[in-house]
C-alpha atoms as a PDB file:
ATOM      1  CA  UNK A   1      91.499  88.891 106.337  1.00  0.00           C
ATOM      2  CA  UNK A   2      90.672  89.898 102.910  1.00  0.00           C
ATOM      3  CA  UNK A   3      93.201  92.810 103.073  1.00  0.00           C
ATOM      4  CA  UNK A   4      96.162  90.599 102.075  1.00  0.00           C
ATOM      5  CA  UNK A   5      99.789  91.946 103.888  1.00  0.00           C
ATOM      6  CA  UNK A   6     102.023  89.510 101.204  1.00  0.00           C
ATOM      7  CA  UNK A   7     103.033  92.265  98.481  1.00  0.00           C
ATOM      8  CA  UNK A   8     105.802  92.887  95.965  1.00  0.00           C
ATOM      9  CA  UNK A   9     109.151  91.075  95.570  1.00  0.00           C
ATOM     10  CA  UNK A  10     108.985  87.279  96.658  1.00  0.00           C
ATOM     11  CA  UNK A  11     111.483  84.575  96.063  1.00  0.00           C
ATOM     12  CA  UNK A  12     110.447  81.368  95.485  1.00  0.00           C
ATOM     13  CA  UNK A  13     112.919  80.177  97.648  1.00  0.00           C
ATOM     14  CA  UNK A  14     115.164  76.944  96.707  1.00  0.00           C
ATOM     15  CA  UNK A  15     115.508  74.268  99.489  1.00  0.00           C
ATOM     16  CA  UNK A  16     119.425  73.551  99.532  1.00  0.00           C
ATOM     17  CA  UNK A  17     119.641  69.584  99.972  1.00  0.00           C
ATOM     18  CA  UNK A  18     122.136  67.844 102.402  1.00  0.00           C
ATOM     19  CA  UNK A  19     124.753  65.307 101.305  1.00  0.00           C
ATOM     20  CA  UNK A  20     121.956  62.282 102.237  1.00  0.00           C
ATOM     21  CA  UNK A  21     119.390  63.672 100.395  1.00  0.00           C
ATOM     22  CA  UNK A  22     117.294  65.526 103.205  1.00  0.00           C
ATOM     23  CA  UNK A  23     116.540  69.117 103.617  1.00  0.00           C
ATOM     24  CA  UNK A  24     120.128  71.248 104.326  1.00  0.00           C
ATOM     25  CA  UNK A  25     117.998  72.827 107.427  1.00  0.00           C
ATOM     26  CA  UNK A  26     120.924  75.362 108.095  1.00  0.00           C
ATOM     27  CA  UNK A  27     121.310  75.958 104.628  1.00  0.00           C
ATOM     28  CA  UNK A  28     117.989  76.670 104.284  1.00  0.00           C
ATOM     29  CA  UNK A  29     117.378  79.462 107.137  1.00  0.00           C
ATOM     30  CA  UNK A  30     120.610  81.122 106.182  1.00  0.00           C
ATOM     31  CA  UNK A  31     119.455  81.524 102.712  1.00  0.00           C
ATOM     32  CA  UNK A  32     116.085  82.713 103.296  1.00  0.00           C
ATOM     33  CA  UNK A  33     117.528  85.307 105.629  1.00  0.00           C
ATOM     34  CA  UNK A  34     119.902  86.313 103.182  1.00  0.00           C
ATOM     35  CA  UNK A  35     116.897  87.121 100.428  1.00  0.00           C
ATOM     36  CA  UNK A  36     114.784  89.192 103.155  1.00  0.00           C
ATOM     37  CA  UNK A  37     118.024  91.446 104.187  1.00  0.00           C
ATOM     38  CA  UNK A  38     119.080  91.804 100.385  1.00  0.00           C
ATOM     39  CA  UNK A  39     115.296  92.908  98.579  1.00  0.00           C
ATOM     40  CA  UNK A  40     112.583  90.140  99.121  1.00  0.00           C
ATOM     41  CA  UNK A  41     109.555  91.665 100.647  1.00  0.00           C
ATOM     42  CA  UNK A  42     108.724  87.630 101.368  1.00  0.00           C
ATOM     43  CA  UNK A  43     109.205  84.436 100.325  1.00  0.00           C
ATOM     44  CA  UNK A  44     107.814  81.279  99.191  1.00  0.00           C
ATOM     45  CA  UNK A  45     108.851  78.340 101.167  1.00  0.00           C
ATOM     46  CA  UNK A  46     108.450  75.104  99.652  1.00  0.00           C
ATOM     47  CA  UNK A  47     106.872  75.842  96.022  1.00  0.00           C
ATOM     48  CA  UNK A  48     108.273  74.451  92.737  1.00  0.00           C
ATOM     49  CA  UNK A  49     111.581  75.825  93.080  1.00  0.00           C
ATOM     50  CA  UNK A  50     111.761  74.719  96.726  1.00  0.00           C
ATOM     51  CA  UNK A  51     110.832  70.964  95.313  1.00  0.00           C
ATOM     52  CA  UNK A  52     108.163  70.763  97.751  1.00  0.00           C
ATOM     53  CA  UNK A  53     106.738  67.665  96.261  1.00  0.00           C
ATOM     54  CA  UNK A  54     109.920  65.860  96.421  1.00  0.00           C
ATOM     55  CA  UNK A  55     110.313  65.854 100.071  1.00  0.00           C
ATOM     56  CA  UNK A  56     108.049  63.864 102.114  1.00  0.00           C
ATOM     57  CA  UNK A  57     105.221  65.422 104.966  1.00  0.00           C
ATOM     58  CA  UNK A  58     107.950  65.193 107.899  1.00  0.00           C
ATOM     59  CA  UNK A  59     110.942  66.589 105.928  1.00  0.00           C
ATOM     60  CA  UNK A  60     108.175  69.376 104.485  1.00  0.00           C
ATOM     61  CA  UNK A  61     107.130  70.020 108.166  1.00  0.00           C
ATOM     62  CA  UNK A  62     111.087  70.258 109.164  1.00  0.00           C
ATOM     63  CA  UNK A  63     111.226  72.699 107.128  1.00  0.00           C
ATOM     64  CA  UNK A  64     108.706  74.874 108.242  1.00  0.00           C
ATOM     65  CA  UNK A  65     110.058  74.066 112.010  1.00  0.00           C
ATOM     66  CA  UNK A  66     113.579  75.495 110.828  1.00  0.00           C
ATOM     67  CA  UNK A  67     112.041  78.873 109.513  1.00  0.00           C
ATOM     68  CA  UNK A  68     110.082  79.031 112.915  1.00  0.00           C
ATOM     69  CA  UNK A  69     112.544  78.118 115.231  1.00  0.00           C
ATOM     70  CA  UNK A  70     115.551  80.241 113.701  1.00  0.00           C
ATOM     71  CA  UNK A  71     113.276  83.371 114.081  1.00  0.00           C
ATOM     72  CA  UNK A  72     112.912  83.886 110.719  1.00  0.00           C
ATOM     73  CA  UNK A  73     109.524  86.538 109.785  1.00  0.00           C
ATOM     74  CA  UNK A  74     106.737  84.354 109.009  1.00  0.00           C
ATOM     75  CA  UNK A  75     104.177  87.318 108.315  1.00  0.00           C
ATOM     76  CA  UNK A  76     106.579  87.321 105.252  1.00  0.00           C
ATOM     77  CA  UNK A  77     106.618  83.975 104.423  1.00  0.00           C
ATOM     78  CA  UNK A  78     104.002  81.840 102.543  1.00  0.00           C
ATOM     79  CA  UNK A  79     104.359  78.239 102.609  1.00  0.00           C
ATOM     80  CA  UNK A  80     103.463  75.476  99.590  1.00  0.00           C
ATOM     81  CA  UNK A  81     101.292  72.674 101.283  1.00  0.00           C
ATOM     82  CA  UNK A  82      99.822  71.470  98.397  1.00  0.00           C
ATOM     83  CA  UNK A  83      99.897  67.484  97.965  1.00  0.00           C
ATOM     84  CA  UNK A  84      97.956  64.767  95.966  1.00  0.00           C
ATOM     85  CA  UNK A  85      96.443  63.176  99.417  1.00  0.00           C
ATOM     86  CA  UNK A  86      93.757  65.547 101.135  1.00  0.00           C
ATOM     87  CA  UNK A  87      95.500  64.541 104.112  1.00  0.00           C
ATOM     88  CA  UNK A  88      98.812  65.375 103.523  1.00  0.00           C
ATOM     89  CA  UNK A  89      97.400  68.578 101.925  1.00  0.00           C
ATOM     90  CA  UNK A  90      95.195  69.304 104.912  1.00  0.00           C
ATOM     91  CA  UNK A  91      98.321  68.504 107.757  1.00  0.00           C
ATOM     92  CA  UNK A  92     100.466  70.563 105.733  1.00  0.00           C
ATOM     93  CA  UNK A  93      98.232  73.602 106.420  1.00  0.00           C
ATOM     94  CA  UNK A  94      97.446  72.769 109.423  1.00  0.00           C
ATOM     95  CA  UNK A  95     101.072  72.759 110.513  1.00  0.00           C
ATOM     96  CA  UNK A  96     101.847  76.458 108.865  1.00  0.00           C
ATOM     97  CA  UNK A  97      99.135  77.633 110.189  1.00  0.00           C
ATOM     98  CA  UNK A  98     100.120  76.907 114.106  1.00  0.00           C
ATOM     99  CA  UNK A  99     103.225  77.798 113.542  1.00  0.00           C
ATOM    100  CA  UNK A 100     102.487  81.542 111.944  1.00  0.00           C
ATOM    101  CA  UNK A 101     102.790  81.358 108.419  1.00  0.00           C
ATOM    102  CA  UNK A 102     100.614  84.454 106.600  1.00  0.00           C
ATOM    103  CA  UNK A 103      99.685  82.179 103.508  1.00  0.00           C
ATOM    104  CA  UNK A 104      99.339  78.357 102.458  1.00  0.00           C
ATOM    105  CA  UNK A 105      99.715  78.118  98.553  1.00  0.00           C
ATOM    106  CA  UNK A 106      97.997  75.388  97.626  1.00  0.00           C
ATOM    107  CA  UNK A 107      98.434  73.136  94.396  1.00  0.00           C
ATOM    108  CA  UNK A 108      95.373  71.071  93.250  1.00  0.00           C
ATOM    109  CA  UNK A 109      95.815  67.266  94.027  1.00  0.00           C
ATOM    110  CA  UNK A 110      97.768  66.353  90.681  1.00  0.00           C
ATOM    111  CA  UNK A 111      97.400  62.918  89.823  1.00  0.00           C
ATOM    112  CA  UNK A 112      94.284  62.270  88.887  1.00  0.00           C
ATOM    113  CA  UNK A 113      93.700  64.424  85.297  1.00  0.00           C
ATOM    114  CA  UNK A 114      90.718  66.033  84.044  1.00  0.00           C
ATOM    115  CA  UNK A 115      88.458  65.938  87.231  1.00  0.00           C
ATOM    116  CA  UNK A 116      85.339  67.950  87.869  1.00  0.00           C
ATOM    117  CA  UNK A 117      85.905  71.397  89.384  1.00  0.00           C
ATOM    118  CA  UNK A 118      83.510  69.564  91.994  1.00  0.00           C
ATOM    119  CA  UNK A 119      86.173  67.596  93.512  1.00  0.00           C
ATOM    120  CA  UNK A 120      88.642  70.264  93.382  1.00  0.00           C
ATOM    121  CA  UNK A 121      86.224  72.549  95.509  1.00  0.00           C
ATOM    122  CA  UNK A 122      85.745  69.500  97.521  1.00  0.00           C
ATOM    123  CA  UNK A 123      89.564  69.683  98.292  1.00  0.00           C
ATOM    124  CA  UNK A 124      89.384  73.310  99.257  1.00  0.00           C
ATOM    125  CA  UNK A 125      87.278  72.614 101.279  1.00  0.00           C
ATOM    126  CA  UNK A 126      88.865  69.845 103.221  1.00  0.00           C
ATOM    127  CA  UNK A 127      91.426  72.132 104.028  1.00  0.00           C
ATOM    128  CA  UNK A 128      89.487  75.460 104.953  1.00  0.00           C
ATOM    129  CA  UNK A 129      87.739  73.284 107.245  1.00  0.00           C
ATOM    130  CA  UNK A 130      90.301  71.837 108.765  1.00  0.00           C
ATOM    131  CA  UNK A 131      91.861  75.233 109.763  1.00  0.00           C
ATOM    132  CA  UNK A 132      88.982  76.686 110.567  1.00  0.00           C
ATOM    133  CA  UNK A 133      90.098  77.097 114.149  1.00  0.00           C
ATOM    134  CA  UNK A 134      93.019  78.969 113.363  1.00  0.00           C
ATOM    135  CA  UNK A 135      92.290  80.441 109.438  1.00  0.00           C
ATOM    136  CA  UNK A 136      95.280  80.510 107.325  1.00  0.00           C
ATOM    137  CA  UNK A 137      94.810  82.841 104.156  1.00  0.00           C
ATOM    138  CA  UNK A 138      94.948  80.473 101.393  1.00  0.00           C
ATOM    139  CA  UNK A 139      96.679  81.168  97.832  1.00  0.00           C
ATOM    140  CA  UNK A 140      95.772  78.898  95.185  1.00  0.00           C
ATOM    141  CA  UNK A 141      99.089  77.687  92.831  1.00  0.00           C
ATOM    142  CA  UNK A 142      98.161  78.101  89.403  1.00  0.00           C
ATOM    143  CA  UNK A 143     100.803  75.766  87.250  1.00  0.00           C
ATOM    144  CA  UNK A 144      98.996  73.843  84.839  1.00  0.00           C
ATOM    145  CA  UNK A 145     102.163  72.565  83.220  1.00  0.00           C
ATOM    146  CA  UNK A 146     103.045  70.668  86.488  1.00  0.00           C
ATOM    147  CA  UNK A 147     100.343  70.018  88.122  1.00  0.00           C
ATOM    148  CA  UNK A 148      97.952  69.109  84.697  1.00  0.00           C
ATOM    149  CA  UNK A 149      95.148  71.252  86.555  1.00  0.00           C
ATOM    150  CA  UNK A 150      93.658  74.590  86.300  1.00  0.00           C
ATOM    151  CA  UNK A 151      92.157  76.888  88.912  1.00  0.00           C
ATOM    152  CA  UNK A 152      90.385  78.328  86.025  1.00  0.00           C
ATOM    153  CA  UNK A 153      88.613  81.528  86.848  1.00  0.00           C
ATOM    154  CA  UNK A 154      84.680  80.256  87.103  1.00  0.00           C
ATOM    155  CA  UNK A 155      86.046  78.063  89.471  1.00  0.00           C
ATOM    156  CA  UNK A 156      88.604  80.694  91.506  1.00  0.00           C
ATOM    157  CA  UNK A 157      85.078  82.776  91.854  1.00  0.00           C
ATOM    158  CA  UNK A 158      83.105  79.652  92.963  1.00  0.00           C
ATOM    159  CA  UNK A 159      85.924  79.222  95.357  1.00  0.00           C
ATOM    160  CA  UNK A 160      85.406  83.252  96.821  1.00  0.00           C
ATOM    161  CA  UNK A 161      81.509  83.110  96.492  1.00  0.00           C
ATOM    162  CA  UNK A 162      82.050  79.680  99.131  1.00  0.00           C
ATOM    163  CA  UNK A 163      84.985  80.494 101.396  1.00  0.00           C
ATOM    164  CA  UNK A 164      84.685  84.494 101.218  1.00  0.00           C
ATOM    165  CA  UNK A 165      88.304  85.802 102.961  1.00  0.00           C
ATOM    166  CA  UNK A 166      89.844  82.737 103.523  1.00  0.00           C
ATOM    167  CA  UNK A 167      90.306  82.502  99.645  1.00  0.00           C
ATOM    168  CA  UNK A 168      93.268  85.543  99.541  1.00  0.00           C
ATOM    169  CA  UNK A 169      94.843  85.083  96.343  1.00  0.00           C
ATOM    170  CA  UNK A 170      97.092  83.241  93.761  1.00  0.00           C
ATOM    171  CA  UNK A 171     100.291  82.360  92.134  1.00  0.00           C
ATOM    172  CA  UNK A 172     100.558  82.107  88.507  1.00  0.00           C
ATOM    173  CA  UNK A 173     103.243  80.077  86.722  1.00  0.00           C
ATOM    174  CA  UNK A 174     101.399  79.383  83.483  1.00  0.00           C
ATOM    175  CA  UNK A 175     102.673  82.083  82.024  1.00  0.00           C
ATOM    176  CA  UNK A 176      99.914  83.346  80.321  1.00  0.00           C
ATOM    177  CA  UNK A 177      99.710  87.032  80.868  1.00  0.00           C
ATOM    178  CA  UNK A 178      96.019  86.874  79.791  1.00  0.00           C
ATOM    179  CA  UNK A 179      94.981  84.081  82.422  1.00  0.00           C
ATOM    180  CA  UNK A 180      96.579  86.168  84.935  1.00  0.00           C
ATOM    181  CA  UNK A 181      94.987  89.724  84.071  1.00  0.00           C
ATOM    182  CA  UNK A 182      91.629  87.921  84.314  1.00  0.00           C
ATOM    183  CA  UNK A 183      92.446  86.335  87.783  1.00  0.00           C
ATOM    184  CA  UNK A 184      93.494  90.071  89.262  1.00  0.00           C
ATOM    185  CA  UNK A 185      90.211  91.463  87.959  1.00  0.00           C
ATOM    186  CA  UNK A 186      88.318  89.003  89.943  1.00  0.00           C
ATOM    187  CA  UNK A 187      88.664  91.975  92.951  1.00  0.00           C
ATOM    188  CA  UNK A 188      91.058  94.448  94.155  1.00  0.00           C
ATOM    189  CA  UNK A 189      91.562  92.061  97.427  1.00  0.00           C
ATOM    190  CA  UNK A 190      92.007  89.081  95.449  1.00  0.00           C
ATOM    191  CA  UNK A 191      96.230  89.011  95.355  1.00  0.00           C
ATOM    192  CA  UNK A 192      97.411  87.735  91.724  1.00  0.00           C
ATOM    193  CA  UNK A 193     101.232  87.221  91.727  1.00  0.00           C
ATOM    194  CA  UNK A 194     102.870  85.955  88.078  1.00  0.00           C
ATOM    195  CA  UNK A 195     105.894  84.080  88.105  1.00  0.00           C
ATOM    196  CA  UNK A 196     107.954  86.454  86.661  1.00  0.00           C
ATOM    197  CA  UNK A 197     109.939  89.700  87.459  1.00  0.00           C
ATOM    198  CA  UNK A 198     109.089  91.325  84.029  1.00  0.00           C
ATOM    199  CA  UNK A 199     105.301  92.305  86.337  1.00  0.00           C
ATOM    200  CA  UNK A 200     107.289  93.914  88.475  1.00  0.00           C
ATOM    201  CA  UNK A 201     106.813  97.355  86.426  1.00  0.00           C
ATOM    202  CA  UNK A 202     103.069  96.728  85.933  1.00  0.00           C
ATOM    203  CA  UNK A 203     102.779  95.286  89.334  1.00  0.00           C
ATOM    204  CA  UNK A 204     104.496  98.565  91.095  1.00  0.00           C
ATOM    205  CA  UNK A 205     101.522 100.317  88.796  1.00  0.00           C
ATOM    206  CA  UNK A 206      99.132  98.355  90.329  1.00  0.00           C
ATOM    207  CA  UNK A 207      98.136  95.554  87.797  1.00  0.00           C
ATOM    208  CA  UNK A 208      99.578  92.719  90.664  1.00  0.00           C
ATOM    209  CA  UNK A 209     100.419  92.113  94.072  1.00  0.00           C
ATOM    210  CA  UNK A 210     103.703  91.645  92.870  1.00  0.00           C
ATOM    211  CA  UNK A 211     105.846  88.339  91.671  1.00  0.00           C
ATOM    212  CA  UNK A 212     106.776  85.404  92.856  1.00  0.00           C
ATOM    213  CA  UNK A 213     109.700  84.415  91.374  1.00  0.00           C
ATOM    214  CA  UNK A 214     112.330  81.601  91.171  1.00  0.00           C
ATOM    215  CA  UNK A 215     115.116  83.358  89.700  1.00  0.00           C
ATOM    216  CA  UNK A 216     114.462  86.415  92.868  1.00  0.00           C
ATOM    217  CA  UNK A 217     116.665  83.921  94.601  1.00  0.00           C
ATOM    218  CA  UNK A 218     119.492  85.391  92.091  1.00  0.00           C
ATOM    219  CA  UNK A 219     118.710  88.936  91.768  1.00  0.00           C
ATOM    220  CA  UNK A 220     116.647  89.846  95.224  1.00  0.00           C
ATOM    221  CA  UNK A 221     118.078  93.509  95.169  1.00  0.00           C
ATOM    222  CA  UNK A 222     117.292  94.051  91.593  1.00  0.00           C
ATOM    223  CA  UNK A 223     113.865  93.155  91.674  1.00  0.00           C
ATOM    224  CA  UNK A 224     113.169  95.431  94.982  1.00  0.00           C
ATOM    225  CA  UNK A 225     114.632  98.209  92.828  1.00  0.00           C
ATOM    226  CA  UNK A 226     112.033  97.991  90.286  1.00  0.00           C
ATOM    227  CA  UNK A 227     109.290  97.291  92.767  1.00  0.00           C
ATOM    228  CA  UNK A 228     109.879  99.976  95.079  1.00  0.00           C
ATOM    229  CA  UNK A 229     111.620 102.584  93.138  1.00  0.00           C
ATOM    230  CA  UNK A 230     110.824 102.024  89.027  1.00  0.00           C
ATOM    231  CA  UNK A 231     114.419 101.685  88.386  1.00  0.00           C
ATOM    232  CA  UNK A 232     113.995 100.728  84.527  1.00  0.00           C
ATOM    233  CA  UNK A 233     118.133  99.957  84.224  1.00  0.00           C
ATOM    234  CA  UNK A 234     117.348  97.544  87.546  1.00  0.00           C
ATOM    235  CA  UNK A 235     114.590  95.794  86.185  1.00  0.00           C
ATOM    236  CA  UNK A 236     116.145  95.260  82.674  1.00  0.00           C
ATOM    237  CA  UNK A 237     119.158  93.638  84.554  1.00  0.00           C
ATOM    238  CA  UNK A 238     117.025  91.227  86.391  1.00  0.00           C
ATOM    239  CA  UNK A 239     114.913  90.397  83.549  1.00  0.00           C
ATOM    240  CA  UNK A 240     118.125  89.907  82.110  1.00  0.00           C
ATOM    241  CA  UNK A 241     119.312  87.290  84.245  1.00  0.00           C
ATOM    242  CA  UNK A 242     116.080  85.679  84.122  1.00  0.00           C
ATOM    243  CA  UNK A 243     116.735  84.934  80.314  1.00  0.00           C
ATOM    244  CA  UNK A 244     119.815  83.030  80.733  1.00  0.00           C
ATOM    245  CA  UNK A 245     117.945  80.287  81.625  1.00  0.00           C
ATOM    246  CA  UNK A 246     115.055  80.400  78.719  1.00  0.00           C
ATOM    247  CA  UNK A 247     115.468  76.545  77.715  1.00  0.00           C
ATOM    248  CA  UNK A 248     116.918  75.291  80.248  1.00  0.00           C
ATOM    249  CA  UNK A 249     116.187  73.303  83.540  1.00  0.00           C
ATOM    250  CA  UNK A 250     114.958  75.901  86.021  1.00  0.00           C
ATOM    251  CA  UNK A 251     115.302  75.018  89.464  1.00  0.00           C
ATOM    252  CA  UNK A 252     118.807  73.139  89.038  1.00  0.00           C
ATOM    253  CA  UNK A 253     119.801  75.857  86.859  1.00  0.00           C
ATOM    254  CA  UNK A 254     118.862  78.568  89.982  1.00  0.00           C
ATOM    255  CA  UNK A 255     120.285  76.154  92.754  1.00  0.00           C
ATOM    256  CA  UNK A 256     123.364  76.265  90.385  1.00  0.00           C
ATOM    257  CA  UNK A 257     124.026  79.970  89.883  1.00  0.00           C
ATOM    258  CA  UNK A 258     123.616  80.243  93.933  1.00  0.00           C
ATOM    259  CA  UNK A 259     126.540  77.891  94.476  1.00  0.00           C
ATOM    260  CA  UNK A 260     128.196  80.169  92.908  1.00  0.00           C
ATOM    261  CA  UNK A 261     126.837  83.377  94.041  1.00  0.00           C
ATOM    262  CA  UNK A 262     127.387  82.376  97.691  1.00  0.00           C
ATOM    263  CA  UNK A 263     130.547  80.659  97.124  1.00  0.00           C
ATOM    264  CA  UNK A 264     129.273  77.462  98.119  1.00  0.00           C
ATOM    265  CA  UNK A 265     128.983  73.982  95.902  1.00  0.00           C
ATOM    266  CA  UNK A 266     126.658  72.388  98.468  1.00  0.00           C
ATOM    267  CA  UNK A 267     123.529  74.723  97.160  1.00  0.00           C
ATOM    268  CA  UNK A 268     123.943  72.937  93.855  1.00  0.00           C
ATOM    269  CA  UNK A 269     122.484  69.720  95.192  1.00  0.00           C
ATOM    270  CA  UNK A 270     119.066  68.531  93.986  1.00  0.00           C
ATOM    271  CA  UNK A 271     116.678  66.197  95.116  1.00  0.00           C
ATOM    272  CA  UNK A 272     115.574  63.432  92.847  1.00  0.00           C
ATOM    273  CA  UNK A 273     114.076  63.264  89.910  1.00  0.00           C
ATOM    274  CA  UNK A 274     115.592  66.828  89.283  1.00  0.00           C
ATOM    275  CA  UNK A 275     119.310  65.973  87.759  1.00  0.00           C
ATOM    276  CA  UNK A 276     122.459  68.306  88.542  1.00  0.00           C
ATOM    277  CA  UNK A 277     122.785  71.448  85.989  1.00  0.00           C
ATOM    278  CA  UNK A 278     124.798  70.534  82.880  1.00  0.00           C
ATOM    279  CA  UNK A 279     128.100  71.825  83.572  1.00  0.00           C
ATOM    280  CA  UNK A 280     127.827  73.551  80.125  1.00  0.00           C
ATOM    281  CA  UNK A 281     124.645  75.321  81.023  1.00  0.00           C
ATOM    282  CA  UNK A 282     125.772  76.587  84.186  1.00  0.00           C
ATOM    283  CA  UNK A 283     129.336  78.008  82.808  1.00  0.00           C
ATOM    284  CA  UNK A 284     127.164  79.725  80.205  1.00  0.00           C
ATOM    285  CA  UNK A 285     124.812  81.341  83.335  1.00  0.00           C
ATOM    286  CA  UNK A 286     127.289  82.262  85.523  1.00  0.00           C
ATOM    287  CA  UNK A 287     129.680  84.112  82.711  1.00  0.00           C
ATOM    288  CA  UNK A 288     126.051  86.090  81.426  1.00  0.00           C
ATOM    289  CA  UNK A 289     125.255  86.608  85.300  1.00  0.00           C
ATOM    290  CA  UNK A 290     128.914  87.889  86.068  1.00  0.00           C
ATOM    291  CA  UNK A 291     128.477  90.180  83.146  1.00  0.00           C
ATOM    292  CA  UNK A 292     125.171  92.026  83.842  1.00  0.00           C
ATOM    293  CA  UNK A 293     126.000  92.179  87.492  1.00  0.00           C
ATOM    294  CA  UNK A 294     129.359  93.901  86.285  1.00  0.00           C
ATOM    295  CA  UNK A 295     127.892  96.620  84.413  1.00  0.00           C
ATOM    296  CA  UNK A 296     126.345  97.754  87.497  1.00  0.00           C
ATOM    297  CA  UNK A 297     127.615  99.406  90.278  1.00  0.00           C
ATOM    298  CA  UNK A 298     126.854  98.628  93.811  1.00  0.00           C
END
């Protein structure tokens, strides 16, 4: 299992939100096949972008049942079951893993600050023993600025010297190109994906596995262009896009452009505490989108 199969262009997939607040199931599938026919090699279900951590275990697991039961690839799909309660954490998994997922990406518990890298291994290990019966590969989620923990690299290699394959790889949304150079030269089957399309050049070289990225949701066929083929003009454009949203709110901002990219208000709609996209902000985004996307030609 230490051969990893999740490579290149993921989205970070948003989870569109229904008028009462749960998760848009329908909404949810259709988009997610939309990004795997138009450039995603996979997806991340249920990460930041996704707002994981604002929907509750059952809604979480719903979601996971909707991928499942609409037939959509899960050997392409990783799935964020992360949570502050070992429990939740450790059901989460357990649930992707019987229904087929090819990753769990797992955030540290993140309420309690500044704890021992004991207790974090401790967690770990909660969970790897609880699937031990049917092994998910586990990602760890690297995004101190959320989270207010690090999988710093001594403990990523504790991690690997204690749970060998099961440990496959890692997102990183820090941002810190450094961080993540040191994490992929932990082992040529260790799996380091940054949170950014700008890799994808260095990635396609072979210094990542690839990206995982929440603005893929915008620009899936861009992205694969880079990946697959080095297409410089392709990779500037998504980079491009990505920069609209430099100081701004992220995931509202990306659930925002979509509504508009698919025609569709509903996929505006976020779940509390996330607030709807200014409505300058998102006239701003969609005129810059509209205008890199019309300098190129289909």
């Amino acid at each position: 299992m230490s051969d990893h199969t999740l490579r290149g262009v993921i989205a970070a997939v948003a989870t569109p939100v229904a008028e009462d607040g749960s998760p848009d199931l329908a909404r949810a599938t259709k988009l997610a096949r939309y990004l795997l026919d138009n450039g995603c090699d996979g997806l991340n279900v249920l990460g930041t972008t996704g707002e994981a951590t604002s929907f509750s275990l059952d809604e979480r697991k719903r979601v996971m049942d909707a991928y499942k039961a609409q037939g959509l690839p899960l050997d392409r799909l990783m799935v964020g079951t992360g949570a502050a309660a070992v429990a939740d954490a450790i059901a989460l998994t357990q649930h992707a893993s019987a229904l087929g997922f090819a990753g769990a990406l797992v955030l540290p518990p993140f309420y309690y600050k500044g704890v021992p890298d004991d207790g974090l291994v401790a967690y770990i290990e909660a969970i790897v023993n609880a699937t031990a019966a049917k092994p998910i590969p586990i990602y760890l989620y690297h995004y101190p600025q959320q989270s207010g923990l690090h999988w710093t690299v001594p403990l990523v290699r504790r991690l690997l010297d204690r749970f060998g394959s099961r440990i496959v790889g890692l997102k990183d949304s820090s941002g810190d190109m450094n961080y993540a150079r040191e994490a992929q030269a932990i082992g040529k089957h260790f799996a380091v994906f940054p949170s950014t399309e700008a890799v994808l050049l260095d990635a396609r070289a072979g210094a990542f596995a690839g990206c995982i990225s929440a603005t893929a949701n915008l620009n899936p066929d861009l992205c694969q262009l880079a990946w697959a083929k080095g297409d410089k003009a392709a990779h500037d454009a998504a980079v491009t896009i990505r920069k609209l949203f430099d100081g701004k709110a992220l995931v509202s901002g990306v659930k925002s452009l979509l509504s508009h990219i698919h025609g569709d208000p509903a996929l505006a709609r976020v779940k509390p505490p996330l607030a709807a996209f200014p409505a300058a902000d998102r006239a701003g985004v969609v005129a810059g989108y509209d205008q890199v996307r019309g300098k190129r030609v289909a």
